[in-house]
Structures are given as structure tokens and as C-alpha cells.
PDB file of N, CA and C in Angstrom:
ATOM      1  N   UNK A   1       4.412  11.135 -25.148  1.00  0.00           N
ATOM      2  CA  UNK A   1       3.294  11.725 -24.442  1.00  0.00           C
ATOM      3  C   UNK A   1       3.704  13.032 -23.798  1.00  0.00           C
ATOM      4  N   UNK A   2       2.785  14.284 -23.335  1.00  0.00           N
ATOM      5  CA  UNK A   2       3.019  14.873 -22.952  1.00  0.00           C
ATOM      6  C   UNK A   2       2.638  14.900 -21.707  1.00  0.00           C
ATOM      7  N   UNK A   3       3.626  15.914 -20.618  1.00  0.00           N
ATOM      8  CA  UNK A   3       3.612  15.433 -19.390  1.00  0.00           C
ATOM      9  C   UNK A   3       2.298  15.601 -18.774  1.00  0.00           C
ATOM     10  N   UNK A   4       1.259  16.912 -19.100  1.00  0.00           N
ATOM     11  CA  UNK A   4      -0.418  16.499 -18.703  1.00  0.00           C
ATOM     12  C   UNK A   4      -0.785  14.972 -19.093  1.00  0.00           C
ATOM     13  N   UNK A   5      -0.237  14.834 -20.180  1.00  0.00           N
ATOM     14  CA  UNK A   5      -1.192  13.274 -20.362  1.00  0.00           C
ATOM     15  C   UNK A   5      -0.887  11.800 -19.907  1.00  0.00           C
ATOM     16  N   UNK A   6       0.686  12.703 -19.234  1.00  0.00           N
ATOM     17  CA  UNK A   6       1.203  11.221 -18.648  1.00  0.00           C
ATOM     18  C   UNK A   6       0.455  11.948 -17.102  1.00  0.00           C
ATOM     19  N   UNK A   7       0.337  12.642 -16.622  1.00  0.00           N
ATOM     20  CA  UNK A   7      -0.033  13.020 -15.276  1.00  0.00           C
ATOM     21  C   UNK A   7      -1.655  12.250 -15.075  1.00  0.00           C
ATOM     22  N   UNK A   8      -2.382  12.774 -16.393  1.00  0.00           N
ATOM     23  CA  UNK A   8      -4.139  12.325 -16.458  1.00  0.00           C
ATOM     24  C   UNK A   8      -3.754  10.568 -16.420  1.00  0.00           C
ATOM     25  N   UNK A   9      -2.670   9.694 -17.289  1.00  0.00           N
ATOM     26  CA  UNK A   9      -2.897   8.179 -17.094  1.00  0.00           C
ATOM     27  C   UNK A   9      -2.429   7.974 -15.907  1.00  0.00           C
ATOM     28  N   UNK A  10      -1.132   8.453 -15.135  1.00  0.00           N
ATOM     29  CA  UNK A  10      -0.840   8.176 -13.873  1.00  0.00           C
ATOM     30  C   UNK A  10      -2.498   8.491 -12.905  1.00  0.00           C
ATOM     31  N   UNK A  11      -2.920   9.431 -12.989  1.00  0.00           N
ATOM     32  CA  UNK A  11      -4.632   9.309 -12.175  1.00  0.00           C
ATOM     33  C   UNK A  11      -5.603   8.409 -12.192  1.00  0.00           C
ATOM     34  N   UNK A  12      -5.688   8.246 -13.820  1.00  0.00           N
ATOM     35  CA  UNK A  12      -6.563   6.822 -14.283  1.00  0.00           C
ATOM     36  C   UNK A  12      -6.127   5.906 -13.860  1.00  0.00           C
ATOM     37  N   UNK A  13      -4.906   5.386 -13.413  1.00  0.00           N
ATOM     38  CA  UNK A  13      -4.393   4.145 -12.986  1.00  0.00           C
ATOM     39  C   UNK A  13      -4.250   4.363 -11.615  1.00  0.00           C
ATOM     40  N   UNK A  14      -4.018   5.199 -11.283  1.00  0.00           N
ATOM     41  CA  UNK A  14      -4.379   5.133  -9.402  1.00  0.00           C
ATOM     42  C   UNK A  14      -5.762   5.015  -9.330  1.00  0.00           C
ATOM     43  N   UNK A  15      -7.170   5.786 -10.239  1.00  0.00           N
ATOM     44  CA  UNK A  15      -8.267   5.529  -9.823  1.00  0.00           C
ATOM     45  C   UNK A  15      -8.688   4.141 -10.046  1.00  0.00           C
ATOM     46  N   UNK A  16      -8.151   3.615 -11.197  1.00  0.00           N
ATOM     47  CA  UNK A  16      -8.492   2.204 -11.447  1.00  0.00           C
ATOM     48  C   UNK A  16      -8.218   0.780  -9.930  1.00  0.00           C
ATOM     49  N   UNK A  17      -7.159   1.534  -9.553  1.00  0.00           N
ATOM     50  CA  UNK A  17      -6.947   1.002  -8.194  1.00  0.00           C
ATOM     51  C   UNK A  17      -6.943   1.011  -7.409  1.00  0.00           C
ATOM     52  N   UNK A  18      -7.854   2.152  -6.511  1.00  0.00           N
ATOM     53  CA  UNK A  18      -8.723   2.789  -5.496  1.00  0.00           C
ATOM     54  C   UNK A  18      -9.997   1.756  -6.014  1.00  0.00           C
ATOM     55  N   UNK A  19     -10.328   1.851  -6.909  1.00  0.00           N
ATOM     56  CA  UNK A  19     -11.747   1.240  -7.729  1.00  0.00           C
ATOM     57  C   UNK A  19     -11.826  -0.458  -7.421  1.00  0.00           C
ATOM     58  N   UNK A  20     -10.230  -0.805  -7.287  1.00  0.00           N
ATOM     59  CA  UNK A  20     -10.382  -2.094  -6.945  1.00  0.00           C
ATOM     60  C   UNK A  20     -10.285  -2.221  -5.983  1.00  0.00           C
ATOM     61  N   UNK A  21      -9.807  -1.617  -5.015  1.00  0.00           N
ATOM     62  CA  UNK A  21      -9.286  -1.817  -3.395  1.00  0.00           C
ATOM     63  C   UNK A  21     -10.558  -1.404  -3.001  1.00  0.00           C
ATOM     64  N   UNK A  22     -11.503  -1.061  -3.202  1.00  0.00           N
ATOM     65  CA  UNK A  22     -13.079  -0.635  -2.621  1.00  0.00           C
ATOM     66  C   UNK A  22     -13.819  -1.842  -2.449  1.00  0.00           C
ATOM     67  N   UNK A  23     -13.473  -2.321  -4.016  1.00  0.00           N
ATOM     68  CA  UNK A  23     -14.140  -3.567  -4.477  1.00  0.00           C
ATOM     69  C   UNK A  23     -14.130  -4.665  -3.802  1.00  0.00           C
ATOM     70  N   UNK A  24     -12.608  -4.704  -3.489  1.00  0.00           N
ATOM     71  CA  UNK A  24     -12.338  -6.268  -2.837  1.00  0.00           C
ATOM     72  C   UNK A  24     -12.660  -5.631  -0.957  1.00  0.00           C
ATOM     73  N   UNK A  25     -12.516  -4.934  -0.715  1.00  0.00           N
ATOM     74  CA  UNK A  25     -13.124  -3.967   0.871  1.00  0.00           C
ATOM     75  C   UNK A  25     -14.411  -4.754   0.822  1.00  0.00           C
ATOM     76  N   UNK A  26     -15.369  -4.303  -0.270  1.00  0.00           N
ATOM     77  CA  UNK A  26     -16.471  -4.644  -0.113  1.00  0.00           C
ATOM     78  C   UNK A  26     -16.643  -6.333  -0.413  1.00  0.00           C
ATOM     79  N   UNK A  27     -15.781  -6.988  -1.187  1.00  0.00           N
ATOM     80  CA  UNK A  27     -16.166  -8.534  -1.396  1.00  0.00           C
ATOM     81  C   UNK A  27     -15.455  -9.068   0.112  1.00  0.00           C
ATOM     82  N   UNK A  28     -14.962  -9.082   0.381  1.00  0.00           N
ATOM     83  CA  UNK A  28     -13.965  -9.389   1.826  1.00  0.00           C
ATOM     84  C   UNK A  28     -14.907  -8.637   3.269  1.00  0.00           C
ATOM     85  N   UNK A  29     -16.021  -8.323   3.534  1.00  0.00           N
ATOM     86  CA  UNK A  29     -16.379  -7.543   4.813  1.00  0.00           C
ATOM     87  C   UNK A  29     -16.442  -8.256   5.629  1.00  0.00           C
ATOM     88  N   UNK A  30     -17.240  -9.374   5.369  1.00  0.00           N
ATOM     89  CA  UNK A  30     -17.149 -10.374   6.669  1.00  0.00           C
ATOM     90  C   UNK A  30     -16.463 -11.201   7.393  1.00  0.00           C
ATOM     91  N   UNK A  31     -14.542 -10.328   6.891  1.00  0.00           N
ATOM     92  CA  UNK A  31     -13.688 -10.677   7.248  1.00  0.00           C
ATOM     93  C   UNK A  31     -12.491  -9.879   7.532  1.00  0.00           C
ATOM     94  N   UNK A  32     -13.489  -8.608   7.513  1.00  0.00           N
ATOM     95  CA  UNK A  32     -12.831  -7.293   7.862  1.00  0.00           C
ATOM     96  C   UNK A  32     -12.005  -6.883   6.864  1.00  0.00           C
ATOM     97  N   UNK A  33     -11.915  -6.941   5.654  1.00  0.00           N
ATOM     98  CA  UNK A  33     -10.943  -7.065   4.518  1.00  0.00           C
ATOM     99  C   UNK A  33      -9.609  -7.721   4.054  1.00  0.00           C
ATOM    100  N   UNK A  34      -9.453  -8.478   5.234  1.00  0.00           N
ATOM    101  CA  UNK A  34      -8.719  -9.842   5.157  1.00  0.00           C
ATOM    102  C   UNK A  34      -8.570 -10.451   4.271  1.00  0.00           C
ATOM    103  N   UNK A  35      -7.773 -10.527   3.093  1.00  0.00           N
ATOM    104  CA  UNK A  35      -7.137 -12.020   2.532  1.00  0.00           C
ATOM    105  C   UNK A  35      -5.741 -11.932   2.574  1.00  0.00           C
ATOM    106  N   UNK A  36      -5.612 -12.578   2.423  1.00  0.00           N
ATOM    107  CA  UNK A  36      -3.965 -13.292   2.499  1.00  0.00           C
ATOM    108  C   UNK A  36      -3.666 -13.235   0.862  1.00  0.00           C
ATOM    109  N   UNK A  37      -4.392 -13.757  -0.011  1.00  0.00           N
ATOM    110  CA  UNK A  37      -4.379 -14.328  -1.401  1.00  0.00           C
ATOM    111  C   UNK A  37      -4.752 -12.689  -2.154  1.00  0.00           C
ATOM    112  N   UNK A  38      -4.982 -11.597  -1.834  1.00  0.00           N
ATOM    113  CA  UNK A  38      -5.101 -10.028  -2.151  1.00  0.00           C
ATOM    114  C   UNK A  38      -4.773 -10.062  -3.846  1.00  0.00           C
ATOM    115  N   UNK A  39      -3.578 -10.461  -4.041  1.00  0.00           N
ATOM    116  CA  UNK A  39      -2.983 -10.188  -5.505  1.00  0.00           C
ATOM    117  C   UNK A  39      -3.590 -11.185  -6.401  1.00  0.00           C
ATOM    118  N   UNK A  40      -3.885 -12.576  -6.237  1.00  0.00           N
ATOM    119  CA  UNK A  40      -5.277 -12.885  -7.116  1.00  0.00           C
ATOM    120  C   UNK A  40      -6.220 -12.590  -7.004  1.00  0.00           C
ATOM    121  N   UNK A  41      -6.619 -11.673  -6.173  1.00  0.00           N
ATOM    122  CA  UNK A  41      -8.171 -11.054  -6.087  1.00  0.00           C
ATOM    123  C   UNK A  41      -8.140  -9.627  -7.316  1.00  0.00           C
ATOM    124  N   UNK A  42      -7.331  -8.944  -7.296  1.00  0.00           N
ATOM    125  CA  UNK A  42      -6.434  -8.104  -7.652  1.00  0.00           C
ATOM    126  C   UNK A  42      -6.121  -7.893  -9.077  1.00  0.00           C
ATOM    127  N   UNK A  43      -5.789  -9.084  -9.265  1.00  0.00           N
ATOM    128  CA  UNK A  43      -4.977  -9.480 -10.506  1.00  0.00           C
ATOM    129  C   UNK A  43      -6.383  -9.376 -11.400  1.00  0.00           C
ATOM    130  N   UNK A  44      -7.482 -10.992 -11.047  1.00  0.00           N
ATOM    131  CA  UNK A  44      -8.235 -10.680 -11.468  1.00  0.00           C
ATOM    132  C   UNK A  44      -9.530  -9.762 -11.796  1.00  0.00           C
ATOM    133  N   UNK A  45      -9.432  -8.675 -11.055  1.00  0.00           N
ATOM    134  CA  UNK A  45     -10.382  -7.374 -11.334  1.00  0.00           C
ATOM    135  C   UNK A  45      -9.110  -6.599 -11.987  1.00  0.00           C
ATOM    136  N   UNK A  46      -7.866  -6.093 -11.910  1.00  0.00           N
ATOM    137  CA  UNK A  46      -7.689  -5.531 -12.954  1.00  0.00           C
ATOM    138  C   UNK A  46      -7.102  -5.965 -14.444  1.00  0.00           C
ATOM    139  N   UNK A  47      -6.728  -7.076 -14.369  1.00  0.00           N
ATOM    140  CA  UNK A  47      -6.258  -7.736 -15.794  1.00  0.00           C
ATOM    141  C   UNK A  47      -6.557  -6.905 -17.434  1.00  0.00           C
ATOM    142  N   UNK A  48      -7.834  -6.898 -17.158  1.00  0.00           N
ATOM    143  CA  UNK A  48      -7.873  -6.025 -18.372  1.00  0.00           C
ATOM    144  C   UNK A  48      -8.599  -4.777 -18.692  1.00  0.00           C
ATOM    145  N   UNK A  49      -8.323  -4.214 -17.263  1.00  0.00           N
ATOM    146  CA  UNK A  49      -8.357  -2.336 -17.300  1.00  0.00           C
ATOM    147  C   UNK A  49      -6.761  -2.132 -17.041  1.00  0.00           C
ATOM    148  N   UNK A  50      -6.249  -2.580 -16.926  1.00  0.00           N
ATOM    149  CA  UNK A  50      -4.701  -2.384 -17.181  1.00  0.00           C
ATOM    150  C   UNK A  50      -4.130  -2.733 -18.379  1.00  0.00           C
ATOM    151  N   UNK A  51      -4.191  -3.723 -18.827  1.00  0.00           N
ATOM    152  CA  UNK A  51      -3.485  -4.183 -20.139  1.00  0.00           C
ATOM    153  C   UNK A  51      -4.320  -3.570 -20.951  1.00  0.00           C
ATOM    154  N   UNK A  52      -5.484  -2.962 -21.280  1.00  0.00           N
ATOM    155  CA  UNK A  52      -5.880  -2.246 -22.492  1.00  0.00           C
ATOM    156  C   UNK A  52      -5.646  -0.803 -22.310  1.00  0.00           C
ATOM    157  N   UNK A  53      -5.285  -0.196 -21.067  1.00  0.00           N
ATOM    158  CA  UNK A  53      -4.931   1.031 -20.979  1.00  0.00           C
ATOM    159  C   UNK A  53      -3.394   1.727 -20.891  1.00  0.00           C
ATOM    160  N   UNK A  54      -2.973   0.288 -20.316  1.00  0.00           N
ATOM    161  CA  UNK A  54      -1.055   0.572 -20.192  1.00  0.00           C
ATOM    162  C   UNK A  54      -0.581  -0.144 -21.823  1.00  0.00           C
ATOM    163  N   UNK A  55      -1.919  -0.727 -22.665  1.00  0.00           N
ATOM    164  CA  UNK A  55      -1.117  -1.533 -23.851  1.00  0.00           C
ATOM    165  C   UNK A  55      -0.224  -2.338 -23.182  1.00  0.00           C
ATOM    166  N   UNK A  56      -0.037  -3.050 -22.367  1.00  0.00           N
ATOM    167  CA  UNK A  56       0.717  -4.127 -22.110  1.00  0.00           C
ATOM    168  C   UNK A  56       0.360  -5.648 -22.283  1.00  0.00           C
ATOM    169  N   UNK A  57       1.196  -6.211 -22.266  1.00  0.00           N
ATOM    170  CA  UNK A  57       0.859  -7.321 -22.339  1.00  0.00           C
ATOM    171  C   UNK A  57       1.168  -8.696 -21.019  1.00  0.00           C
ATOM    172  N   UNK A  58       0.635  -8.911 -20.040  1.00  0.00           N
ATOM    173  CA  UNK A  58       1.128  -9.738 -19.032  1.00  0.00           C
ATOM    174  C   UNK A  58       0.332 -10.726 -18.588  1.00  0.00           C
ATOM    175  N   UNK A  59       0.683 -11.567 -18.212  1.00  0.00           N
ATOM    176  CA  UNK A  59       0.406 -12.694 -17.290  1.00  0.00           C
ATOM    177  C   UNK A  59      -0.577 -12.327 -16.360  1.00  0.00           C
ATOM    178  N   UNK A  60      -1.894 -13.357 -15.581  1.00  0.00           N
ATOM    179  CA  UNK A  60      -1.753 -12.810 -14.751  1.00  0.00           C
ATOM    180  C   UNK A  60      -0.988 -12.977 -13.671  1.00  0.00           C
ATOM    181  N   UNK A  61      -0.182 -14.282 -13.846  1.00  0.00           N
ATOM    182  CA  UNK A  61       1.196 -14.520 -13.286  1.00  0.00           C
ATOM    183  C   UNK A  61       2.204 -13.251 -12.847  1.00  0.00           C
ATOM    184  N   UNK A  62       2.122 -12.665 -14.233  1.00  0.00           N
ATOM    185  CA  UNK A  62       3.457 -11.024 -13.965  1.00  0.00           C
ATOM    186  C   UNK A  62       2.437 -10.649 -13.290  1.00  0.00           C
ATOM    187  N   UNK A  63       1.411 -10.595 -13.763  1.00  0.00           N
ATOM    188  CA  UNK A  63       0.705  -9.032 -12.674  1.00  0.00           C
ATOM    189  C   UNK A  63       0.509  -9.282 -11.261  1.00  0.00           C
ATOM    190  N   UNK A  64       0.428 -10.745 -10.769  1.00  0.00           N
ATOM    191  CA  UNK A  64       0.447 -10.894  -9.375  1.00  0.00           C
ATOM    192  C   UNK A  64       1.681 -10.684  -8.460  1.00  0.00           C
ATOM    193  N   UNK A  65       2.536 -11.032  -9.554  1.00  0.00           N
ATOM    194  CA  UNK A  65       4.391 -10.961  -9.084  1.00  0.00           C
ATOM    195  C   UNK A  65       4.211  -9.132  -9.095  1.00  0.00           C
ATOM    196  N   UNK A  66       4.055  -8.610  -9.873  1.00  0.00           N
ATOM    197  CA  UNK A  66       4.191  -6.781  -9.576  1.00  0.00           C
ATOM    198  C   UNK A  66       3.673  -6.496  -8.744  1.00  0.00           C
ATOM    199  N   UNK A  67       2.210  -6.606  -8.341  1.00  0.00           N
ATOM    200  CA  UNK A  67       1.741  -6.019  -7.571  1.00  0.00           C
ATOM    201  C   UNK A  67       2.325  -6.256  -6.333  1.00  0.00           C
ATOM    202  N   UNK A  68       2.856  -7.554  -6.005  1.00  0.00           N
ATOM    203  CA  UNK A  68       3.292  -7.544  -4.957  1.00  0.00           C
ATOM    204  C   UNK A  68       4.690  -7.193  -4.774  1.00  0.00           C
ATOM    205  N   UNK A  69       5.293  -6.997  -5.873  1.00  0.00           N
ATOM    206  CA  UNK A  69       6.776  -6.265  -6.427  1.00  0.00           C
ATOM    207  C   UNK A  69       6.299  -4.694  -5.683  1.00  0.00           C
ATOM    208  N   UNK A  70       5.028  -4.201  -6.347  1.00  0.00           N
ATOM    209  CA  UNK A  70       4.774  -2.525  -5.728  1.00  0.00           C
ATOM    210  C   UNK A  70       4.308  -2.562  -4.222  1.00  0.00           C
ATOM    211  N   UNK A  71       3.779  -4.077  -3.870  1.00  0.00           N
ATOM    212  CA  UNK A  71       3.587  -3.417  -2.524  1.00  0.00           C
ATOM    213  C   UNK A  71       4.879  -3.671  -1.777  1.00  0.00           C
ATOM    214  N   UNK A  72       5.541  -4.562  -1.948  1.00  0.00           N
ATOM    215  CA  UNK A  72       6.951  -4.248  -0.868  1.00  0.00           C
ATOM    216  C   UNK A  72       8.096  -3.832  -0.974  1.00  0.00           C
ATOM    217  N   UNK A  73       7.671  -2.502  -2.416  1.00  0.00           N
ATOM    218  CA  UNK A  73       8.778  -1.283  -2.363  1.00  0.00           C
ATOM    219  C   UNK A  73       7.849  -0.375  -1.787  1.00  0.00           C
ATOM    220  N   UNK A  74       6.385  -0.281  -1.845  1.00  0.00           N
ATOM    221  CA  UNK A  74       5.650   0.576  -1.545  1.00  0.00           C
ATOM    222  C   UNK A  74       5.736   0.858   0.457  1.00  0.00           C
ATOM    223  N   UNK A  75       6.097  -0.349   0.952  1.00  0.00           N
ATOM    224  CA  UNK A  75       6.192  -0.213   2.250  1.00  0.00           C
ATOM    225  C   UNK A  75       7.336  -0.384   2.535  1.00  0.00           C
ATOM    226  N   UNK A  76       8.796  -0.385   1.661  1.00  0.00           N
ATOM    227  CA  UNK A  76       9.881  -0.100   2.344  1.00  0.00           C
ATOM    228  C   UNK A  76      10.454   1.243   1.821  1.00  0.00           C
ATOM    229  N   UNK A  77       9.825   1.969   0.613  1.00  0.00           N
ATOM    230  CA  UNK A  77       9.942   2.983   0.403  1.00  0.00           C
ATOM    231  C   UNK A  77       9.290   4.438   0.470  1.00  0.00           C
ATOM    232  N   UNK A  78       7.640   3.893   0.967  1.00  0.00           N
ATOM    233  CA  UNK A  78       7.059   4.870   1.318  1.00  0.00           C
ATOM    234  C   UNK A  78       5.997   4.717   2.135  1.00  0.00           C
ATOM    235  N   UNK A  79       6.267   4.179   3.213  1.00  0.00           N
ATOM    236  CA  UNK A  79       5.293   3.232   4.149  1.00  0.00           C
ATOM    237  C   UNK A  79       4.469   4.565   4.888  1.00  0.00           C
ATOM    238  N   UNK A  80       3.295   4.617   4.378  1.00  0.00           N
ATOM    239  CA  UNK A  80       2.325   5.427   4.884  1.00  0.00           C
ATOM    240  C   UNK A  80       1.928   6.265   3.850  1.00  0.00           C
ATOM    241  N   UNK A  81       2.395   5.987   2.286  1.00  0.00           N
ATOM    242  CA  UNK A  81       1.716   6.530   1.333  1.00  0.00           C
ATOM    243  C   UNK A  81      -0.048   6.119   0.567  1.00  0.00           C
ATOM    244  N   UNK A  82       0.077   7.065  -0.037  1.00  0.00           N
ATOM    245  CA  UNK A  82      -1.097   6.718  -0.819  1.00  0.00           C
ATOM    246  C   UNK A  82      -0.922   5.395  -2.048  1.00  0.00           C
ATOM    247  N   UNK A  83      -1.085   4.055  -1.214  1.00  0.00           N
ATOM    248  CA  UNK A  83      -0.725   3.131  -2.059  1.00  0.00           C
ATOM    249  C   UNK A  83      -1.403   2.958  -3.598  1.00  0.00           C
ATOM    250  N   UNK A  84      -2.278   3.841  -3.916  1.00  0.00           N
ATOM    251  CA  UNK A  84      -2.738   3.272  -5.434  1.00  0.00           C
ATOM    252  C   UNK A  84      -2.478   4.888  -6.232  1.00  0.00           C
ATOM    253  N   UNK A  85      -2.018   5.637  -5.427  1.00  0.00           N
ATOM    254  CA  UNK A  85      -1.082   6.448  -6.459  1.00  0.00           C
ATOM    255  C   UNK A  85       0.673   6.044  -6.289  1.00  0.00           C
ATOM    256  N   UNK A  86       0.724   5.334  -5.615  1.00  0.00           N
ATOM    257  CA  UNK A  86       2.170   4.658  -5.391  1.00  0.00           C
ATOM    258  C   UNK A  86       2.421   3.040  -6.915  1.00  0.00           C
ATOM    259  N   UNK A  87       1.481   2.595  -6.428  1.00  0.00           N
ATOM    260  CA  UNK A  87       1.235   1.513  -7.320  1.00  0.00           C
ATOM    261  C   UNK A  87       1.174   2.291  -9.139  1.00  0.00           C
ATOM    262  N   UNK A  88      -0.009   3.258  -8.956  1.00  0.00           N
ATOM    263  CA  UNK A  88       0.180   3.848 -10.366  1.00  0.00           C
ATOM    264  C   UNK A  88       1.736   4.494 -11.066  1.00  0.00           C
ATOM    265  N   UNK A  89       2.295   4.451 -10.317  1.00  0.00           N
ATOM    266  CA  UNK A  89       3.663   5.454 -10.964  1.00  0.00           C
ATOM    267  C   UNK A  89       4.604   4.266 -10.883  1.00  0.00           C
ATOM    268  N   UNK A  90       4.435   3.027 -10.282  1.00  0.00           N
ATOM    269  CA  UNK A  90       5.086   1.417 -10.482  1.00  0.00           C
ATOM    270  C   UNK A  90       4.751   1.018 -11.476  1.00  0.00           C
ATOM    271  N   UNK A  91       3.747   0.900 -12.014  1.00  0.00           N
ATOM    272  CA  UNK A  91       3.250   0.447 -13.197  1.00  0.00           C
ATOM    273  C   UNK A  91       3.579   1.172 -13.974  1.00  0.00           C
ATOM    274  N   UNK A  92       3.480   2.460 -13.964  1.00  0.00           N
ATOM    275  CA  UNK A  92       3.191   3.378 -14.948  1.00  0.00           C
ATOM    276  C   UNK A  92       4.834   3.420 -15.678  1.00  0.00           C
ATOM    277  N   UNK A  93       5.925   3.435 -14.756  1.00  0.00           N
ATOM    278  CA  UNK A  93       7.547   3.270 -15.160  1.00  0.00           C
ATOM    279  C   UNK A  93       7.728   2.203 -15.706  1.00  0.00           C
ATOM    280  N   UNK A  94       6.771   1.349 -15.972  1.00  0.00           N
ATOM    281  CA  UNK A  94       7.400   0.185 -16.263  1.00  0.00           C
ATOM    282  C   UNK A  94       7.219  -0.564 -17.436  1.00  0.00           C
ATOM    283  N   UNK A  95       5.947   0.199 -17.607  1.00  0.00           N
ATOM    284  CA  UNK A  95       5.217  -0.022 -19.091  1.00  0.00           C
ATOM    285  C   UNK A  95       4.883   1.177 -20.174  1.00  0.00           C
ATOM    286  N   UNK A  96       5.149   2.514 -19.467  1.00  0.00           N
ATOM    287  CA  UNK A  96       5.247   3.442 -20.786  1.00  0.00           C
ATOM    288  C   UNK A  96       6.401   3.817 -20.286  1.00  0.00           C
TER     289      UNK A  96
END
């Protein structure tokens, strides 16, 4: 790939996950966006806007174990970042 087109999927995959973190904001309000259980909420809204766009193939077992693999490098390595362009470049190393 070339590096614009790895830059445009690294975006698509942070927007894909802004797209979900809205989502579950909005399914979660009457609990202030509270769950505990986040990465099966997670898992299942992105399962397969990820695996048909990264071509991967995972669990949603792996994908609950990553995400929470990206969030606690995401907060010991960049605690106060933009977590779903943080998350996109976790994924994104790992599968192209």
C-alpha cells in the first residue's frame, strides 16, 4: 500500500470507532455511558466493519482481548490521547 492509502485506512478505522463510541454513548445514557462489559458492546458493533476492511480474520473473543490490549497501552502510553485514532494505528500494525 501506499502511504496516502495506509493514512486514508488508518482514518476509516479511527472513524469506524468514533462511530462506535457515539453509538454505545448513546445506547448507555441512562447510565451516563457506563458499562463495565464496553468490549462486548464493542466487539459486537464492530466485528464486521473491521474484519471486512482490515481482511482479518478474528474471534470475537480476539477482538475483545485487543481492544482491551489497545486500551491499556492506550492509557499507559498515551493517556489523554485521541483514543480511536490510537486504537486505529493498534489495529492497523497488527493486521496490515
Amino acid at each position: 500500500m501506499q502511504p496516502s492509502s495506509d493514512q486514508a485506512l488508518v482514518k476509516f478505522i479511527a472513524d469506524v470507532f468514533r462511530e462506535c463510541g457515539e453509538a454505545h454513548s448513546r445506547a448507555f445514557r441512562d447510565k451516563d455511558g457506563h458499562d463495565p462489559e464496553w468490549p462486548l458492546w464493542y466487539a459486537d458493533f464492530l466485528m464486521g466493519r473491521l474484519t471486512k476492511r482490515l481482511k482479518a480474520k478474528f474471534t470475537k473473543s480476539e477482538l475483545v482481548y485487543l481492544l482491551v490490549a489497545a486500551d491499556r497501552e492506550q492509557e499507559f502510553r498515551a493517556p489523554g490521547a485521541d483514543w480511536p485514532g490510537y486504537y486505529a494505528k493498534f489495529f492497523y500494525d497488527r493486521y496490515l
